[in-house]
C-alpha atoms as a PDB file:
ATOM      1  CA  UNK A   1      46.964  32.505   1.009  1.00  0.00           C
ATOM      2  CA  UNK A   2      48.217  28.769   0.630  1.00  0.00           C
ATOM      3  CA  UNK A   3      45.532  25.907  -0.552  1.00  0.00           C
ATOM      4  CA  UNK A   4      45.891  22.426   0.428  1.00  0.00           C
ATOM      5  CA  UNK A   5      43.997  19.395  -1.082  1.00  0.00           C
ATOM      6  CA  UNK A   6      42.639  16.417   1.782  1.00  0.00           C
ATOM      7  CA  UNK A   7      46.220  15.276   1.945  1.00  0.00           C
ATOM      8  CA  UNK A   8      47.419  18.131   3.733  1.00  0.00           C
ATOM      9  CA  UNK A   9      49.494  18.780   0.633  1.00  0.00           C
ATOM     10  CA  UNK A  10      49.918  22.657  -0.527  1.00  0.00           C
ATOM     11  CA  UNK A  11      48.314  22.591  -4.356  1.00  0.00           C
ATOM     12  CA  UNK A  12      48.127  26.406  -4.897  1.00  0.00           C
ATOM     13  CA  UNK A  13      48.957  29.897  -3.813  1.00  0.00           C
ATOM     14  CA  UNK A  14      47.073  32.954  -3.819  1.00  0.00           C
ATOM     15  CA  UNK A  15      46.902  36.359  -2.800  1.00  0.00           C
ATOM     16  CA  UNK A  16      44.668  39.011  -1.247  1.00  0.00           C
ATOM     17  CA  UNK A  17      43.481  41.810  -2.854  1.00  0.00           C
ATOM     18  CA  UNK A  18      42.785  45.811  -1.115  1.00  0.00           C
ATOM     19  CA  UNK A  19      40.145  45.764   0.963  1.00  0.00           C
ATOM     20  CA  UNK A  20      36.698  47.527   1.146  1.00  0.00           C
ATOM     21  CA  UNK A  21      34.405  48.661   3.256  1.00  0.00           C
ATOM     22  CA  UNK A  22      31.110  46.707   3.561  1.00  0.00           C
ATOM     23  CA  UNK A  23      28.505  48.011   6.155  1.00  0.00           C
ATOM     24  CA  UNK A  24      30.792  47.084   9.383  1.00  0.00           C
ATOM     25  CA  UNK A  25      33.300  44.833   7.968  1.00  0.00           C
ATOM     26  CA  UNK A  26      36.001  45.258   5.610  1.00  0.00           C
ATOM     27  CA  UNK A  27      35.622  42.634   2.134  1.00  0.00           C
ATOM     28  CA  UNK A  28      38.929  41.473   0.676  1.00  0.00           C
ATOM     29  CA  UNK A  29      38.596  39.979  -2.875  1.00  0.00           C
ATOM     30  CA  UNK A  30      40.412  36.378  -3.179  1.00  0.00           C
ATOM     31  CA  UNK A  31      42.263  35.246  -6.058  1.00  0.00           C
ATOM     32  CA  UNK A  32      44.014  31.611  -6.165  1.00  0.00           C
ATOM     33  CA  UNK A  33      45.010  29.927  -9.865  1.00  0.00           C
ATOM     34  CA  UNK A  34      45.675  26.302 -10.362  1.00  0.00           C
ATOM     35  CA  UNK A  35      43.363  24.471  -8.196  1.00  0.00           C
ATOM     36  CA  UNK A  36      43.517  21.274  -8.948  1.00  0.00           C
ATOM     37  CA  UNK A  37      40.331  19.374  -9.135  1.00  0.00           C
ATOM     38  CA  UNK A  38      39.984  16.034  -7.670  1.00  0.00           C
ATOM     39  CA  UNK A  39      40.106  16.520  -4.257  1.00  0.00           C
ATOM     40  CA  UNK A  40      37.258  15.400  -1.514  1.00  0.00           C
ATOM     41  CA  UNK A  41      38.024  19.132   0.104  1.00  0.00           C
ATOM     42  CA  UNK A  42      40.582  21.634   0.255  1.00  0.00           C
ATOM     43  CA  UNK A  43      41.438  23.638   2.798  1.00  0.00           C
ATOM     44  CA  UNK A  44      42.424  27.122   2.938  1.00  0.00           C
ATOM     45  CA  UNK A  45      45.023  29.020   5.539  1.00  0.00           C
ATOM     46  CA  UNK A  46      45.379  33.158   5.460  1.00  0.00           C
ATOM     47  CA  UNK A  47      47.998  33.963   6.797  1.00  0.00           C
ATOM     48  CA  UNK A  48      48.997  32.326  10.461  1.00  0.00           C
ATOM     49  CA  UNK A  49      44.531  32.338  11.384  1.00  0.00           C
ATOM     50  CA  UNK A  50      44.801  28.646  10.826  1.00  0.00           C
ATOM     51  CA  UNK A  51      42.913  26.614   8.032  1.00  0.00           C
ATOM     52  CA  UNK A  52      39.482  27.147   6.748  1.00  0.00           C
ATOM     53  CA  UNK A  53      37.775  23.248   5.130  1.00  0.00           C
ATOM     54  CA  UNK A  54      35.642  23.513   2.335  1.00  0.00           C
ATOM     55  CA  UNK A  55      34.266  21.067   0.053  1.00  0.00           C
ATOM     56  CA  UNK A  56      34.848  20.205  -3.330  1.00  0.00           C
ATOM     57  CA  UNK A  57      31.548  21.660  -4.724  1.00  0.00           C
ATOM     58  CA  UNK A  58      32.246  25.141  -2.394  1.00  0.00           C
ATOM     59  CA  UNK A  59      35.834  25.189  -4.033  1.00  0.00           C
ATOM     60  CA  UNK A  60      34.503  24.700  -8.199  1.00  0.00           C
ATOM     61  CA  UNK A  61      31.963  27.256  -7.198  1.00  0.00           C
ATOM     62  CA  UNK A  62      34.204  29.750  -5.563  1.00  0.00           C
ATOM     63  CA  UNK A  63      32.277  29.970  -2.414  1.00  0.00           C
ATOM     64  CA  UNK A  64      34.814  30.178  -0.031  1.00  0.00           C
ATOM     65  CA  UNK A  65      34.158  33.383   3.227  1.00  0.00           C
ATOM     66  CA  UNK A  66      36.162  33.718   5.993  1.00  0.00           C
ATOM     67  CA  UNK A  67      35.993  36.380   8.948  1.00  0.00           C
ATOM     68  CA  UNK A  68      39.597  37.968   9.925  1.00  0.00           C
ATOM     69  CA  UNK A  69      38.568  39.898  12.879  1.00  0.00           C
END
């Protein structure tokens, strides 16, 4: 998982954790460290599924959900 601040720079790295099962989906727990703050938005990319924008607040708060399917 690869961050990127409003830039398009790469500011962090991440991983994915093992999924499990949630009612008809699959939930995979997120973990990225070193986030810098200052950004208007950062974006998120999984993967090659293209990136995911989310705002400054969303980041802080760790609101971030994605569908892979």
């Amino acid at each position: 998982m690869t961050v990127y601040d409003s830039a398009g720079k790469v500011v962090a790295t991440g991983f994915i954790g093992t999924g499990k099962p949630k009612s008809a989906a699959c939930v995979f727990p997120l973990s990225v460290a070193g986030v810098p703050e200052g950004s208007k938005f950062y974006q998120v990319e999984i993967s090659h599924r293209g990136k995911i924008t989310v705002s400054s607040a969303e980041a802080k708060a760790g609101k971030f959900a994605a569908s892979l399917g």
